[in-house]
Structure formats: structure tokens, C-alpha cells
C-alpha atoms as a PDB file:
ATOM      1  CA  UNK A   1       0.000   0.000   0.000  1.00  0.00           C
ATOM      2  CA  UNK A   2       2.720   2.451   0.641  1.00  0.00           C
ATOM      3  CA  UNK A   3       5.522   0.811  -1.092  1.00  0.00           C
ATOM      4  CA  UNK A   4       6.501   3.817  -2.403  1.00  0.00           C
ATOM      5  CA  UNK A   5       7.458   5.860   0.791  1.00  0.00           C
ATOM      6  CA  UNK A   6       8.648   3.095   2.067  1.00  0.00           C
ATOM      7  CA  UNK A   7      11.127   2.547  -0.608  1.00  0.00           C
ATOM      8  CA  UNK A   8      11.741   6.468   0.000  1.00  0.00           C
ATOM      9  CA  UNK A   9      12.734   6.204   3.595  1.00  0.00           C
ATOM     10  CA  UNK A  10      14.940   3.352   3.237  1.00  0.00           C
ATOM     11  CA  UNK A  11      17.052   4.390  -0.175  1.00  0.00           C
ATOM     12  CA  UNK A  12      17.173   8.379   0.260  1.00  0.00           C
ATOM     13  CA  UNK A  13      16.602   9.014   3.637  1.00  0.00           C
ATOM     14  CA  UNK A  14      18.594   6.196   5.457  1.00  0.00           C
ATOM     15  CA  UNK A  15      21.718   6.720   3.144  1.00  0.00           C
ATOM     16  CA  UNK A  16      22.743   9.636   4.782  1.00  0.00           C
ATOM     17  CA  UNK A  17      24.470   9.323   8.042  1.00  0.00           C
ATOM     18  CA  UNK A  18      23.008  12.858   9.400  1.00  0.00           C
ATOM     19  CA  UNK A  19      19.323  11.890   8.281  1.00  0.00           C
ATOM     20  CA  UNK A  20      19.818   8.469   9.641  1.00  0.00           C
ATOM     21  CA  UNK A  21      20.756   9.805  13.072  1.00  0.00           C
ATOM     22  CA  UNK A  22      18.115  12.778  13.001  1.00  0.00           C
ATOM     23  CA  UNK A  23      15.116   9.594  12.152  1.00  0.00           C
ATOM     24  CA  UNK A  24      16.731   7.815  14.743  1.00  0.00           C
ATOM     25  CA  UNK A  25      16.987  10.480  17.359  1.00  0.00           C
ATOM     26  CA  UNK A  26      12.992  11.473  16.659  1.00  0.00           C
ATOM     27  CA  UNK A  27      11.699   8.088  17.360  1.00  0.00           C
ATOM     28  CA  UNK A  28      13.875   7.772  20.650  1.00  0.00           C
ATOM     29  CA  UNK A  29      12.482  11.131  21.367  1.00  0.00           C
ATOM     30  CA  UNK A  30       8.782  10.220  20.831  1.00  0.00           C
ATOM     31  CA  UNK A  31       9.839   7.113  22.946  1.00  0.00           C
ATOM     32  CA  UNK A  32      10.964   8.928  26.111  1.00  0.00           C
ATOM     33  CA  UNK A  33       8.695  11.556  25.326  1.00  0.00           C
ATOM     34  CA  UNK A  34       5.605   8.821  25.938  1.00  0.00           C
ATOM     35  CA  UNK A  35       7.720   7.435  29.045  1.00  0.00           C
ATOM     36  CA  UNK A  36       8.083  11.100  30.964  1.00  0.00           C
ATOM     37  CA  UNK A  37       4.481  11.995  30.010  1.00  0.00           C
ATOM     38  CA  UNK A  38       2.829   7.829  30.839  1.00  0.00           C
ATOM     39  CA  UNK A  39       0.078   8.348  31.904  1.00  0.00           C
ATOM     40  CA  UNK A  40      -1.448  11.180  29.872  1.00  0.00           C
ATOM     41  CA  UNK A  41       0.156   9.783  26.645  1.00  0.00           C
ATOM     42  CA  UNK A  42      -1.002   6.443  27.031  1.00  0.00           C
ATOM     43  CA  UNK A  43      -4.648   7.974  27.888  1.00  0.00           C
ATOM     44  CA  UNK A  44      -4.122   9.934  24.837  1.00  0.00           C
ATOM     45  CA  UNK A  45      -3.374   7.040  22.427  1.00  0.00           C
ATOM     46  CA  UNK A  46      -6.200   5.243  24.160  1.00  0.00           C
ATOM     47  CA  UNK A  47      -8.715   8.010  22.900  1.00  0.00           C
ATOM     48  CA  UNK A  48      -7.193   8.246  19.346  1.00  0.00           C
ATOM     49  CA  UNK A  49      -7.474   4.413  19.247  1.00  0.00           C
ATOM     50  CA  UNK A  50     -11.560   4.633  20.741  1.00  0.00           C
ATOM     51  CA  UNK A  51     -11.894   7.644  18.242  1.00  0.00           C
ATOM     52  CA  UNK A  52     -10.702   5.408  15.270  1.00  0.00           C
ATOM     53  CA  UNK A  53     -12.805   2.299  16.061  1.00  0.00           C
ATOM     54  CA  UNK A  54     -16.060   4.402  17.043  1.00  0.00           C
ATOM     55  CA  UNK A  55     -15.852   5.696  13.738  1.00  0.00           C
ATOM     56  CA  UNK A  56     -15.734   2.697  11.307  1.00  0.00           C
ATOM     57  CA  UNK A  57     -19.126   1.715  14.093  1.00  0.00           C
ATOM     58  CA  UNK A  58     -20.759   4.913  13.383  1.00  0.00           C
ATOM     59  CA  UNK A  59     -19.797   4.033   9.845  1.00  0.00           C
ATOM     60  CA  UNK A  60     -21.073   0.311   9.496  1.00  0.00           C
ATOM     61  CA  UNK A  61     -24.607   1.069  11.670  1.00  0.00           C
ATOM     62  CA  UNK A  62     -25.498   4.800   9.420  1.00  0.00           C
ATOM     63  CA  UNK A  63     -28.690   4.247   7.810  1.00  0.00           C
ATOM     64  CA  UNK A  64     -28.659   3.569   4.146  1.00  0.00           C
ATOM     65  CA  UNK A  65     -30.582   6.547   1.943  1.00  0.00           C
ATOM     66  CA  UNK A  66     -33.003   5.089  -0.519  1.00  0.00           C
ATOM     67  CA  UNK A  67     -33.253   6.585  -3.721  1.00  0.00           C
ATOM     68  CA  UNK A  68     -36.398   8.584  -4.119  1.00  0.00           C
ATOM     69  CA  UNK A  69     -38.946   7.228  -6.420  1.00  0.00           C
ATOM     70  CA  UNK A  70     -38.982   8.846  -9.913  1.00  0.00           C
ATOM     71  CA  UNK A  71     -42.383  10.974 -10.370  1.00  0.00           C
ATOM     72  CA  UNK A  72     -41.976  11.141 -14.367  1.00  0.00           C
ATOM     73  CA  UNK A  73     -41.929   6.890 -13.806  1.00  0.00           C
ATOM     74  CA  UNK A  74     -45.891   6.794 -13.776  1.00  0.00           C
ATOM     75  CA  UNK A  75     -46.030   7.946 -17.729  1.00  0.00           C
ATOM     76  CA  UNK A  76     -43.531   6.145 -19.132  1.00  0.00           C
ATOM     77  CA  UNK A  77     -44.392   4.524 -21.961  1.00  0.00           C
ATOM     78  CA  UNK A  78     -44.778   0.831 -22.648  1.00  0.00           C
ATOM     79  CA  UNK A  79     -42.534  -1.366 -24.928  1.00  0.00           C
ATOM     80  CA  UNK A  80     -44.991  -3.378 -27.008  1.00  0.00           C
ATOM     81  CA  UNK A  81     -44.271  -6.626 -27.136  1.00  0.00           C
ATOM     82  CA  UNK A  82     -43.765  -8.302 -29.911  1.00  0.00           C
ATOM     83  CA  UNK A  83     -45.041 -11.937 -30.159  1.00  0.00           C
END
């Protein structure tokens, strides 16, 4: 699905030494940053995730619309049928 950026991260971004270490240094960050910060971040995630899957619910049980009834119908014309 997103072959493409991930074929972008690996050959441009993680050739370079600098851009390797700057990747590596955000997700370290992000990591201590959820460690200092537990129990807000994780209630945090837990609401994103809730968010996500109440969603696709809201989604799957939405009423379907029916298609009004065409009012011109009524006077169409017949085929004749030809035996």
C-alpha cells in the first residue's frame, strides 16, 4: 500500500548518516517523550485508538438513503411486445 514511501525512507533518507541519526533520534524522542508523560500519553493514544474504532461503528450502523422514487416513472411509456 505504501511501497513507495517506504522505498523512500529506506534508499534516500537512510543513506545519509546525518538523516539516519536525526530519524533515529525522533523516534527515541517520541519514545521517552511517551515514558516522561505515561500516563497522559497512554490515555491519549487510548482516545485516538476509541476515536478510530467508534468511527468505522458509526460508519457500518449509518442508515442507508433510498433513492427517491422517480415521479416522471408513472407515464412512461410501454414497450410493445412483440409476439
Amino acid at each position: 500500500m505504501f511501497i513507495g514511501t517506504i522505498l523512500f525512507m529506506v534508499v534516500i533518507v537512510m543513506i545519509a548518516p546525518q538523516s539516519r541519526q536525526f530519524v533515529m533520534n525522533s523516534v527515541a524522542s517520541a519514545g521517552n517523550f511517551i515514558d516522561v508523560w505515561a500516563p497522559f500519553s497512554y490515555v491519549l493514544m487510548l482516545l485516538l485508538v476509541a476515536a478510530a474504532f467508534g468511527f468505522m461503528y458509526v460508519l457500518r450502523s449509518w442508515p442507508e438513503t433510498e433513492e427517491a422514487e422517480n415521479p416522471m416513472a408513472k407515464y412512461r411509456r410501454e414497450e410493445p411486445v412483440d409476439d
